[in-house]
PDB file of N, CA and C in Angstrom:
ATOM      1  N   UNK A   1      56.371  37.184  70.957  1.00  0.00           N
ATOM      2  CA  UNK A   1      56.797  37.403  69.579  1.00  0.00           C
ATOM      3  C   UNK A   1      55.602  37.507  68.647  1.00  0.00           C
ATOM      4  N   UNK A   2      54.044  37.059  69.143  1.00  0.00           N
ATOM      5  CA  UNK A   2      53.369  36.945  68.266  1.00  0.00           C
ATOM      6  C   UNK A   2      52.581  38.423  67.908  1.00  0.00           C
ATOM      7  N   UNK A   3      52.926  39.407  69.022  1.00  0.00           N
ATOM      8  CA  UNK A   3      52.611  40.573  69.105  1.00  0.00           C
ATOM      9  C   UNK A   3      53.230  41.334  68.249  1.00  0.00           C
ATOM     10  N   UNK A   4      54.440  41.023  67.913  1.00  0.00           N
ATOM     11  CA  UNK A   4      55.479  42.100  67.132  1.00  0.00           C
ATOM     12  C   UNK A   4      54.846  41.772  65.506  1.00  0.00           C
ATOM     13  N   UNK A   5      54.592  40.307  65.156  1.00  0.00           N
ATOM     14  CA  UNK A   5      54.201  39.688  64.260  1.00  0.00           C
ATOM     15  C   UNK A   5      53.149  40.411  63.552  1.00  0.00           C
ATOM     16  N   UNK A   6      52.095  40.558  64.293  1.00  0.00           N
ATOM     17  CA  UNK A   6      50.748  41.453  64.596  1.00  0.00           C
ATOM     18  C   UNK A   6      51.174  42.925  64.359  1.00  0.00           C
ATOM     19  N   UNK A   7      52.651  43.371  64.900  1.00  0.00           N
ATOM     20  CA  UNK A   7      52.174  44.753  64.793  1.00  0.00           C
ATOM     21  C   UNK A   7      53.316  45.407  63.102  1.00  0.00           C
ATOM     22  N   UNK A   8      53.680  44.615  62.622  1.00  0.00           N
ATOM     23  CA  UNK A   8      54.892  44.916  61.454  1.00  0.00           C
ATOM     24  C   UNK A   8      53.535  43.911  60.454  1.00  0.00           C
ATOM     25  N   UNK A   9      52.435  43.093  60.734  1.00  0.00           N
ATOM     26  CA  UNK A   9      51.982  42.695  59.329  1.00  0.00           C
ATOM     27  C   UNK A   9      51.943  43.601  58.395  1.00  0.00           C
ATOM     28  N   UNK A  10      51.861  44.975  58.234  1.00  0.00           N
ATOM     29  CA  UNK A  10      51.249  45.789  57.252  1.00  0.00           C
ATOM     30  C   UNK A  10      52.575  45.747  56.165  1.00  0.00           C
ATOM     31  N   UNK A  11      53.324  45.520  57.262  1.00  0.00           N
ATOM     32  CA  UNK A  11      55.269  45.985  55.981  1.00  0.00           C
ATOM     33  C   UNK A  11      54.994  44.411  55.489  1.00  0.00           C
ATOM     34  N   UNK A  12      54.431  43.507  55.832  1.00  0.00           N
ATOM     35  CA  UNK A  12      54.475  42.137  54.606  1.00  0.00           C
ATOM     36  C   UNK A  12      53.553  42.402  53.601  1.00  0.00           C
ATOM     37  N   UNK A  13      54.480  41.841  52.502  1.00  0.00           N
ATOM     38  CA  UNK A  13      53.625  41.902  51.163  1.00  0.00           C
ATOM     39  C   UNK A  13      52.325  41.269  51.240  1.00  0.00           C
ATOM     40  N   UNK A  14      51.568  41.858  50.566  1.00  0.00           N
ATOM     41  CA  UNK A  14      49.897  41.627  50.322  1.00  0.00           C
ATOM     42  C   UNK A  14      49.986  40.662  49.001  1.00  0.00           C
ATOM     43  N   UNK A  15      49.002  39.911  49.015  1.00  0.00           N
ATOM     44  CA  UNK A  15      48.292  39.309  47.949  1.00  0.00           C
ATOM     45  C   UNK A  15      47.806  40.288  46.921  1.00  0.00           C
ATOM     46  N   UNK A  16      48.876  40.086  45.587  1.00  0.00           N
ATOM     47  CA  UNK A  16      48.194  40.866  44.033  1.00  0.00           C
ATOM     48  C   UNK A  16      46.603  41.349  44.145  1.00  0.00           C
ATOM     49  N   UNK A  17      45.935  42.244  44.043  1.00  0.00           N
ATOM     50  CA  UNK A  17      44.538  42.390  43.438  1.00  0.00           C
ATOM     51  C   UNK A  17      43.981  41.875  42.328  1.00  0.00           C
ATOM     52  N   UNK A  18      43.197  41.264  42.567  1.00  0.00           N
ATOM     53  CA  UNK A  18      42.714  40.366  41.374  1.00  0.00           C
ATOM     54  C   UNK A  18      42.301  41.480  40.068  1.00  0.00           C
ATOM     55  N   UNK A  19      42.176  41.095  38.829  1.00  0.00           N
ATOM     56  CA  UNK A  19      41.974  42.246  37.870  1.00  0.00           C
ATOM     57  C   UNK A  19      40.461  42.864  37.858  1.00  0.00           C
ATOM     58  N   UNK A  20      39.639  42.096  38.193  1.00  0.00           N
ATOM     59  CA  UNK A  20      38.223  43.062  38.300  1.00  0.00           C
ATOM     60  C   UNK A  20      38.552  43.929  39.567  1.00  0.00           C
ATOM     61  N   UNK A  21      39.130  43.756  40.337  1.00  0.00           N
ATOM     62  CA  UNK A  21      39.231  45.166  41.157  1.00  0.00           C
ATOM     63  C   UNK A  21      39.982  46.187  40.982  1.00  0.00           C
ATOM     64  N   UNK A  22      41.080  45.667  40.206  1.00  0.00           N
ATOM     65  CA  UNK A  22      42.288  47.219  39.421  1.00  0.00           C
ATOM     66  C   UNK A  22      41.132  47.504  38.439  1.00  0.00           C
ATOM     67  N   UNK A  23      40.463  47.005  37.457  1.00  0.00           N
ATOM     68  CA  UNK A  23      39.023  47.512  36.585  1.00  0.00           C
ATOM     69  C   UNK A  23      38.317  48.572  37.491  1.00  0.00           C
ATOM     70  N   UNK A  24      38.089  48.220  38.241  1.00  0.00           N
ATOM     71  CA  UNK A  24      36.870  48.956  39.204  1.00  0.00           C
ATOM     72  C   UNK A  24      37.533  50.138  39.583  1.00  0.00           C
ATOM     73  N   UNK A  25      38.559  50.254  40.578  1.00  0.00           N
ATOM     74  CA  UNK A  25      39.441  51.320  40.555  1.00  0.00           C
ATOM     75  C   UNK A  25      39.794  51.930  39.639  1.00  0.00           C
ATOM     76  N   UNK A  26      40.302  51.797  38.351  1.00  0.00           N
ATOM     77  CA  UNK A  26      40.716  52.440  37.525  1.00  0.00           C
ATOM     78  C   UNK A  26      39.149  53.178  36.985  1.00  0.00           C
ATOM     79  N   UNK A  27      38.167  52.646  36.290  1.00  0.00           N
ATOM     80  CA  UNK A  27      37.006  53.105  36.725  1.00  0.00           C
ATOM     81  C   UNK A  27      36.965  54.062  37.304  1.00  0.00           C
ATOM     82  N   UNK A  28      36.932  54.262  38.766  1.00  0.00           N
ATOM     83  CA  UNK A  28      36.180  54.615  39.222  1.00  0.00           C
ATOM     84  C   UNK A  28      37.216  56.565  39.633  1.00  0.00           C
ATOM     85  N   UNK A  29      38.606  55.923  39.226  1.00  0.00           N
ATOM     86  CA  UNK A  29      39.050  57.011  39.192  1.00  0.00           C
ATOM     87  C   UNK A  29      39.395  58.049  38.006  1.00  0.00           C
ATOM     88  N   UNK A  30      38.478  57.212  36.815  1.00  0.00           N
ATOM     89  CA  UNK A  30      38.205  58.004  35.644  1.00  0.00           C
ATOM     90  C   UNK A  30      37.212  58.932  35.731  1.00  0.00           C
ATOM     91  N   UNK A  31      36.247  57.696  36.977  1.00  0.00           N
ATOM     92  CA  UNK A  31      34.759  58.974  36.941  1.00  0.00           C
ATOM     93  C   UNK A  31      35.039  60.290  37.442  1.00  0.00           C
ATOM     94  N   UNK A  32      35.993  60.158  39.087  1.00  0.00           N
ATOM     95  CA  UNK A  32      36.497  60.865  39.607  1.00  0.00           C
ATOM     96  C   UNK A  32      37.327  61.641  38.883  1.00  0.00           C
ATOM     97  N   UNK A  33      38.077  61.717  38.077  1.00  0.00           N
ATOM     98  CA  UNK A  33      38.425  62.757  37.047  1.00  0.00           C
ATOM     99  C   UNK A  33      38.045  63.655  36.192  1.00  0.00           C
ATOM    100  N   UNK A  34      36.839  62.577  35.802  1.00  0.00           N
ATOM    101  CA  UNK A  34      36.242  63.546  34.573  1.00  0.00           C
ATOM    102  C   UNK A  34      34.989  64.276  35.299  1.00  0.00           C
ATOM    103  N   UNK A  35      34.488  64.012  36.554  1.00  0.00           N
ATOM    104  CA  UNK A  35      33.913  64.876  37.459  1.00  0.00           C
ATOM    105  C   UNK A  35      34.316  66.061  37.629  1.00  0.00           C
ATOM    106  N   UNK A  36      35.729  65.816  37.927  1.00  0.00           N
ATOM    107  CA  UNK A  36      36.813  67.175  38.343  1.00  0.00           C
ATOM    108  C   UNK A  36      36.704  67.928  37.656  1.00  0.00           C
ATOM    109  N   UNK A  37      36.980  67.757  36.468  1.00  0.00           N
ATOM    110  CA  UNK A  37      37.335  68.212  35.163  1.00  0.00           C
ATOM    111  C   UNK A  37      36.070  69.086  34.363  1.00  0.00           C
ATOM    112  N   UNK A  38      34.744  68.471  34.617  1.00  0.00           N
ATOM    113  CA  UNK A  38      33.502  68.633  34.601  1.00  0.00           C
ATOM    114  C   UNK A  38      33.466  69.866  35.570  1.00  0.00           C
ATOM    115  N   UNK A  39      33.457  70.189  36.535  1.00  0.00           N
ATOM    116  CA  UNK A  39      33.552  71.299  37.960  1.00  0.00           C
ATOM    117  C   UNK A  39      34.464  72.446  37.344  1.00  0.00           C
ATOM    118  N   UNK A  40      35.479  71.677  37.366  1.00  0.00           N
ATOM    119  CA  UNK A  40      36.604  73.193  36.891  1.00  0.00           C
ATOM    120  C   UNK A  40      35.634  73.886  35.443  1.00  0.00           C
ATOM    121  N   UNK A  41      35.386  73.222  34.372  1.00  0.00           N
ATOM    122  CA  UNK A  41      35.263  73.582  33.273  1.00  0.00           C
ATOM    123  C   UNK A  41      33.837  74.383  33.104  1.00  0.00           C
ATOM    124  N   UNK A  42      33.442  73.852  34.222  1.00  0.00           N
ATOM    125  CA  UNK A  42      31.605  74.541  34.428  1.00  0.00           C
ATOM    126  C   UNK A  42      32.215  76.004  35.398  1.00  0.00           C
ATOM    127  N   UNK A  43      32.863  76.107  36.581  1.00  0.00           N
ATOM    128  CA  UNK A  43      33.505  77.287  36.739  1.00  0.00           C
ATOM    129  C   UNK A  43      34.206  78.277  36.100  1.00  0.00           C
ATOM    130  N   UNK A  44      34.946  77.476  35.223  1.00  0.00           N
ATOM    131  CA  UNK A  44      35.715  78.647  34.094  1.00  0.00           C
ATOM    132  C   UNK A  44      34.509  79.486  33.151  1.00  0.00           C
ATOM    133  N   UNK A  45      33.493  78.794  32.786  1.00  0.00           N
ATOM    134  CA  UNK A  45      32.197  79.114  32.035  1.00  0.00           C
ATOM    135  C   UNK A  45      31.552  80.366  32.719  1.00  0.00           C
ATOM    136  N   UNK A  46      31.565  79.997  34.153  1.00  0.00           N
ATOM    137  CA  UNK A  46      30.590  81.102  34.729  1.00  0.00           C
ATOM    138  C   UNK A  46      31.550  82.570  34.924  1.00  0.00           C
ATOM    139  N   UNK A  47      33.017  82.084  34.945  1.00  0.00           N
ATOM    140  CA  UNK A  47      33.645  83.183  35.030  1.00  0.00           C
ATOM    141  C   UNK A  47      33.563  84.686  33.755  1.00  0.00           C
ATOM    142  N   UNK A  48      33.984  83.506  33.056  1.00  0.00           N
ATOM    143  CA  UNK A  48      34.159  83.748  31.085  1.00  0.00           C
ATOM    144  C   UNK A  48      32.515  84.751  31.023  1.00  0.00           C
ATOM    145  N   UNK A  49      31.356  83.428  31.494  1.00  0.00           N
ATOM    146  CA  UNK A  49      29.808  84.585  31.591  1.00  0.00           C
ATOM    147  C   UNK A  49      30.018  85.969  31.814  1.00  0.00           C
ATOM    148  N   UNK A  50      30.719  85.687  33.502  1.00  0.00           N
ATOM    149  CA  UNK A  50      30.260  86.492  34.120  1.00  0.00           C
ATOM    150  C   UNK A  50      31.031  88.045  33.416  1.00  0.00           C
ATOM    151  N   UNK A  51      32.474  88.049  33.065  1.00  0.00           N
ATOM    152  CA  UNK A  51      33.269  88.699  32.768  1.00  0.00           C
ATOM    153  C   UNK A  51      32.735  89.353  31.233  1.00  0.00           C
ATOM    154  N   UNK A  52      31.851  88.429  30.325  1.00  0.00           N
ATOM    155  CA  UNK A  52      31.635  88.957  29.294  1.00  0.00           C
ATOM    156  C   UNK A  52      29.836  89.623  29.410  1.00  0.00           C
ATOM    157  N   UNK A  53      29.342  89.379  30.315  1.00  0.00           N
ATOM    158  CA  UNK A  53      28.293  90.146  30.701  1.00  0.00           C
ATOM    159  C   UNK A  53      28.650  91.818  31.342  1.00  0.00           C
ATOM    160  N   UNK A  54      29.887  91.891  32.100  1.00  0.00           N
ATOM    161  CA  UNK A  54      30.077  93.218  32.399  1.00  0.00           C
ATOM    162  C   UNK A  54      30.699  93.800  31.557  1.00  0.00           C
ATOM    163  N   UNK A  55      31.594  93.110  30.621  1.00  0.00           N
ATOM    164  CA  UNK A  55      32.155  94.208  29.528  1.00  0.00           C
ATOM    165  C   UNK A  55      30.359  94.538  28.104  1.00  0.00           C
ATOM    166  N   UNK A  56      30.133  93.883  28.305  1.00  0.00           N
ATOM    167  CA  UNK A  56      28.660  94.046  27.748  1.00  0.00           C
ATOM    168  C   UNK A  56      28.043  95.485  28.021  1.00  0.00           C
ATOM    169  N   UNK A  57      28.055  95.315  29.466  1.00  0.00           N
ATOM    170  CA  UNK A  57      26.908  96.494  30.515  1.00  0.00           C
ATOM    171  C   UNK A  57      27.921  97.656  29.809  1.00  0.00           C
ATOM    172  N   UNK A  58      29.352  97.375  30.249  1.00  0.00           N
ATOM    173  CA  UNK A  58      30.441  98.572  29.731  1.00  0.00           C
ATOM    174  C   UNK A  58      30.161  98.916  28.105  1.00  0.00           C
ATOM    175  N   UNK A  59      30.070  98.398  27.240  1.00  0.00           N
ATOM    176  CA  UNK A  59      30.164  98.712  25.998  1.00  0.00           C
ATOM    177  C   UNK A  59      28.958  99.614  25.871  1.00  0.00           C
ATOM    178  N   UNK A  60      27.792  99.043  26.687  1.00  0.00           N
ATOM    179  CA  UNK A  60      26.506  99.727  26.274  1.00  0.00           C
ATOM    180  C   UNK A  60      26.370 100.741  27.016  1.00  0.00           C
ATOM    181  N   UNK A  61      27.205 101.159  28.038  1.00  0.00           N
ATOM    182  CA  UNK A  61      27.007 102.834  28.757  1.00  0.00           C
ATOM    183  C   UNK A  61      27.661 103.445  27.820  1.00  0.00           C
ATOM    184  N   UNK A  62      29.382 102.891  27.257  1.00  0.00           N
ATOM    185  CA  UNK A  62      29.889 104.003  25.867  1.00  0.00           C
ATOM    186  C   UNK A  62      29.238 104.162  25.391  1.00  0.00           C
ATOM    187  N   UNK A  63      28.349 103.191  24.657  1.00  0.00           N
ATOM    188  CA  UNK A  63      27.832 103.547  23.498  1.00  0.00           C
ATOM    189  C   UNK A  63      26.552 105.030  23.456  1.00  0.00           C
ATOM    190  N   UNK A  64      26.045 104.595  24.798  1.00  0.00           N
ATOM    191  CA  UNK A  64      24.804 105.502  25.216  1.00  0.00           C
ATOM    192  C   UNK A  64      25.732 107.228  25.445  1.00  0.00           C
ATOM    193  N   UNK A  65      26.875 106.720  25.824  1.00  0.00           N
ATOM    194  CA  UNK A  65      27.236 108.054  26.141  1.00  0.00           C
ATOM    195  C   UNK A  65      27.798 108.708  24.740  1.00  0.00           C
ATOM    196  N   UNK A  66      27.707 108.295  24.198  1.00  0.00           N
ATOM    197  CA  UNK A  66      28.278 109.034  22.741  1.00  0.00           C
ATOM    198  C   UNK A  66      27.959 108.908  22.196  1.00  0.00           C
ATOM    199  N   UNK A  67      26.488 108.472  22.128  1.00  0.00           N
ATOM    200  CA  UNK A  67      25.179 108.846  21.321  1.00  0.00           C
ATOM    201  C   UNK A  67      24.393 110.336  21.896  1.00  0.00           C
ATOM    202  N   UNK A  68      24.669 110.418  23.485  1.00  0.00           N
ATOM    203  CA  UNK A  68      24.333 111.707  24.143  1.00  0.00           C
ATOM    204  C   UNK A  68      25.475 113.067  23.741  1.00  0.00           C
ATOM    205  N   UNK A  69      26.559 112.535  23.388  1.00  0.00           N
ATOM    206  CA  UNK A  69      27.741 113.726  22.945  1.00  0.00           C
ATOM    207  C   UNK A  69      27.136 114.419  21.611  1.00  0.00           C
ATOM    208  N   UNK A  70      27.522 115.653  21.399  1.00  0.00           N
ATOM    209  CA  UNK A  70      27.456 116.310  20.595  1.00  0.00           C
ATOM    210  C   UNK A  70      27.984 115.956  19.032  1.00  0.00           C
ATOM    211  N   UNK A  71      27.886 115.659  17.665  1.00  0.00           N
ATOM    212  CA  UNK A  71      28.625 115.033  16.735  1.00  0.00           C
ATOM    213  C   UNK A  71      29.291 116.247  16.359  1.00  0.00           C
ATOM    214  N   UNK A  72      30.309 116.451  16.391  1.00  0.00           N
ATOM    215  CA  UNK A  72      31.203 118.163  15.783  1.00  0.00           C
ATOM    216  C   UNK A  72      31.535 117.563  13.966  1.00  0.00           C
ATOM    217  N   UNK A  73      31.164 116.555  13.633  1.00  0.00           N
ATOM    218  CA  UNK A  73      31.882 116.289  12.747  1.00  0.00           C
ATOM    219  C   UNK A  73      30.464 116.938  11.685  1.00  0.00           C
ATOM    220  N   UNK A  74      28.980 116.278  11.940  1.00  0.00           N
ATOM    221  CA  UNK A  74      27.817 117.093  11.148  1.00  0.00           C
ATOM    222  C   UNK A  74      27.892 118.429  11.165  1.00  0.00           C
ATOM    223  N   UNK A  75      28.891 119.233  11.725  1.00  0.00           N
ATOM    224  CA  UNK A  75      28.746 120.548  11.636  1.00  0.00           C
ATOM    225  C   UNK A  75      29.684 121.148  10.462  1.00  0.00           C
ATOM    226  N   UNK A  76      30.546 120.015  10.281  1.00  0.00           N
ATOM    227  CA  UNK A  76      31.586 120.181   8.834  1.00  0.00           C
ATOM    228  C   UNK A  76      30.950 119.495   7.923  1.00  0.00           C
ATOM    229  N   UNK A  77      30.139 118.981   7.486  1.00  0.00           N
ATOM    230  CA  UNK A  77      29.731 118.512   6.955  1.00  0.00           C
ATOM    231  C   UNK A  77      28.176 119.006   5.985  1.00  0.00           C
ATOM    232  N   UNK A  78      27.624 119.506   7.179  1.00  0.00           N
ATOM    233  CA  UNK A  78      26.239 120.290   6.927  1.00  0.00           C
ATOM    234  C   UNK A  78      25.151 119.316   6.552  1.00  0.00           C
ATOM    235  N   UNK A  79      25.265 118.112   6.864  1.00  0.00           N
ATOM    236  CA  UNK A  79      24.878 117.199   7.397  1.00  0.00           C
ATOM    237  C   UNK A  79      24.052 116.362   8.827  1.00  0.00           C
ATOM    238  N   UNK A  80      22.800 116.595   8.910  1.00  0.00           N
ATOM    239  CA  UNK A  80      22.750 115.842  10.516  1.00  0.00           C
ATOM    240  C   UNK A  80      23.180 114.277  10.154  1.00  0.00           C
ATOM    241  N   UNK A  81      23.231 113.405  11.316  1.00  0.00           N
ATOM    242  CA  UNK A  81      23.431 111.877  11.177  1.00  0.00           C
ATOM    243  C   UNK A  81      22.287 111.255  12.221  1.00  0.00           C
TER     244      UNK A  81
END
Protein backbone atom coordinates (compact mmCIF):
# COMPACT_ATOMS: atom_id res chain seq x y z
CA UNK A 1 0.00 0.00 0.00
CA UNK A 2 2.92 2.21 0.55
CA UNK A 3 3.62 2.12 -3.19
CA UNK A 4 0.20 3.33 -4.32
CA UNK A 5 0.75 6.11 -1.55
CA UNK A 6 4.02 7.06 -3.44
CA UNK A 7 2.48 6.88 -6.69
CA UNK A 8 -1.10 9.24 -6.28
CA UNK A 9 1.21 11.83 -3.86
CA UNK A 10 1.08 14.42 -6.63
CA UNK A 11 -3.14 14.44 -6.52
CA UNK A 12 -2.51 15.47 -2.53
CA UNK A 13 -2.69 18.94 -1.81
CA UNK A 14 0.64 20.82 -1.53
CA UNK A 15 1.64 23.24 1.07
CA UNK A 16 0.47 27.17 0.11
CA UNK A 17 3.68 29.03 -1.42
CA UNK A 18 4.96 31.26 0.83
CA UNK A 19 4.50 35.04 -0.53
CA UNK A 20 8.15 35.87 -1.51
CA UNK A 21 7.87 33.15 -3.98
CA UNK A 22 4.30 34.14 -5.66
CA UNK A 23 6.56 37.84 -5.63
CA UNK A 24 9.28 36.20 -7.51
CA UNK A 25 7.05 34.47 -9.97
CA UNK A 26 4.87 37.10 -10.59
CA UNK A 27 8.12 39.06 -11.24
CA UNK A 28 9.53 37.14 -13.12
CA UNK A 29 6.61 36.63 -15.41
CA UNK A 30 6.31 40.37 -15.89
CA UNK A 31 9.90 40.30 -17.14
CA UNK A 32 8.89 37.51 -19.35
CA UNK A 33 6.17 39.60 -20.79
CA UNK A 34 7.47 42.70 -21.26
CA UNK A 35 10.44 40.85 -23.07
CA UNK A 36 7.76 39.45 -25.39
CA UNK A 37 6.26 42.43 -25.93
CA UNK A 38 9.72 44.17 -26.38
CA UNK A 39 10.47 41.34 -29.51
CA UNK A 40 7.11 41.68 -31.13
CA UNK A 41 7.30 45.55 -31.02
CA UNK A 42 11.05 45.69 -32.25
CA UNK A 43 9.72 43.30 -35.25
CA UNK A 44 6.74 45.31 -36.14
CA UNK A 45 9.46 48.38 -36.40
CA UNK A 46 11.64 46.58 -38.81
CA UNK A 47 8.66 45.65 -40.82
CA UNK A 48 6.98 49.30 -40.78
CA UNK A 49 11.21 50.24 -41.81
CA UNK A 50 11.39 47.97 -44.06
CA UNK A 51 7.96 48.63 -45.95
CA UNK A 52 8.48 52.44 -45.74
CA UNK A 53 12.00 52.27 -47.22
CA UNK A 54 10.57 50.54 -50.45
CA UNK A 55 7.68 52.76 -50.95
CA UNK A 56 10.50 55.47 -50.63
CA UNK A 57 12.81 53.70 -53.51
CA UNK A 58 9.06 53.66 -55.34
CA UNK A 59 8.22 57.29 -54.94
CA UNK A 60 11.71 58.26 -56.09
CA UNK A 61 11.74 56.17 -59.51
CA UNK A 62 8.06 58.19 -60.16
CA UNK A 63 9.36 60.99 -59.41
CA UNK A 64 12.61 60.53 -61.69
CA UNK A 65 10.38 59.27 -64.28
CA UNK A 66 8.32 62.30 -64.71
CA UNK A 67 10.87 64.54 -64.41
CA UNK A 68 12.30 62.51 -67.68
CA UNK A 69 8.55 62.89 -69.40
CA UNK A 70 7.95 65.54 -71.61
CA UNK A 71 5.80 68.66 -69.75
CA UNK A 72 2.84 69.20 -72.62
CA UNK A 73 1.43 71.62 -70.30
CA UNK A 74 4.78 74.46 -70.98
CA UNK A 75 3.79 74.17 -74.44
CA UNK A 76 0.29 75.92 -73.58
CA UNK A 77 1.63 78.03 -71.70
CA UNK A 78 4.82 79.34 -73.56
CA UNK A 79 6.48 78.90 -70.61
CA UNK A 80 9.52 76.41 -69.80
CA UNK A 81 9.35 75.05 -65.95
Amino acid sequence: MLRQTAMFEYLSPRSLADPQDILEYLELHQAAQEFRLELEHRANLEAYCQWYYQVAAENQRDLANMRSEINLLTLFNGRSV
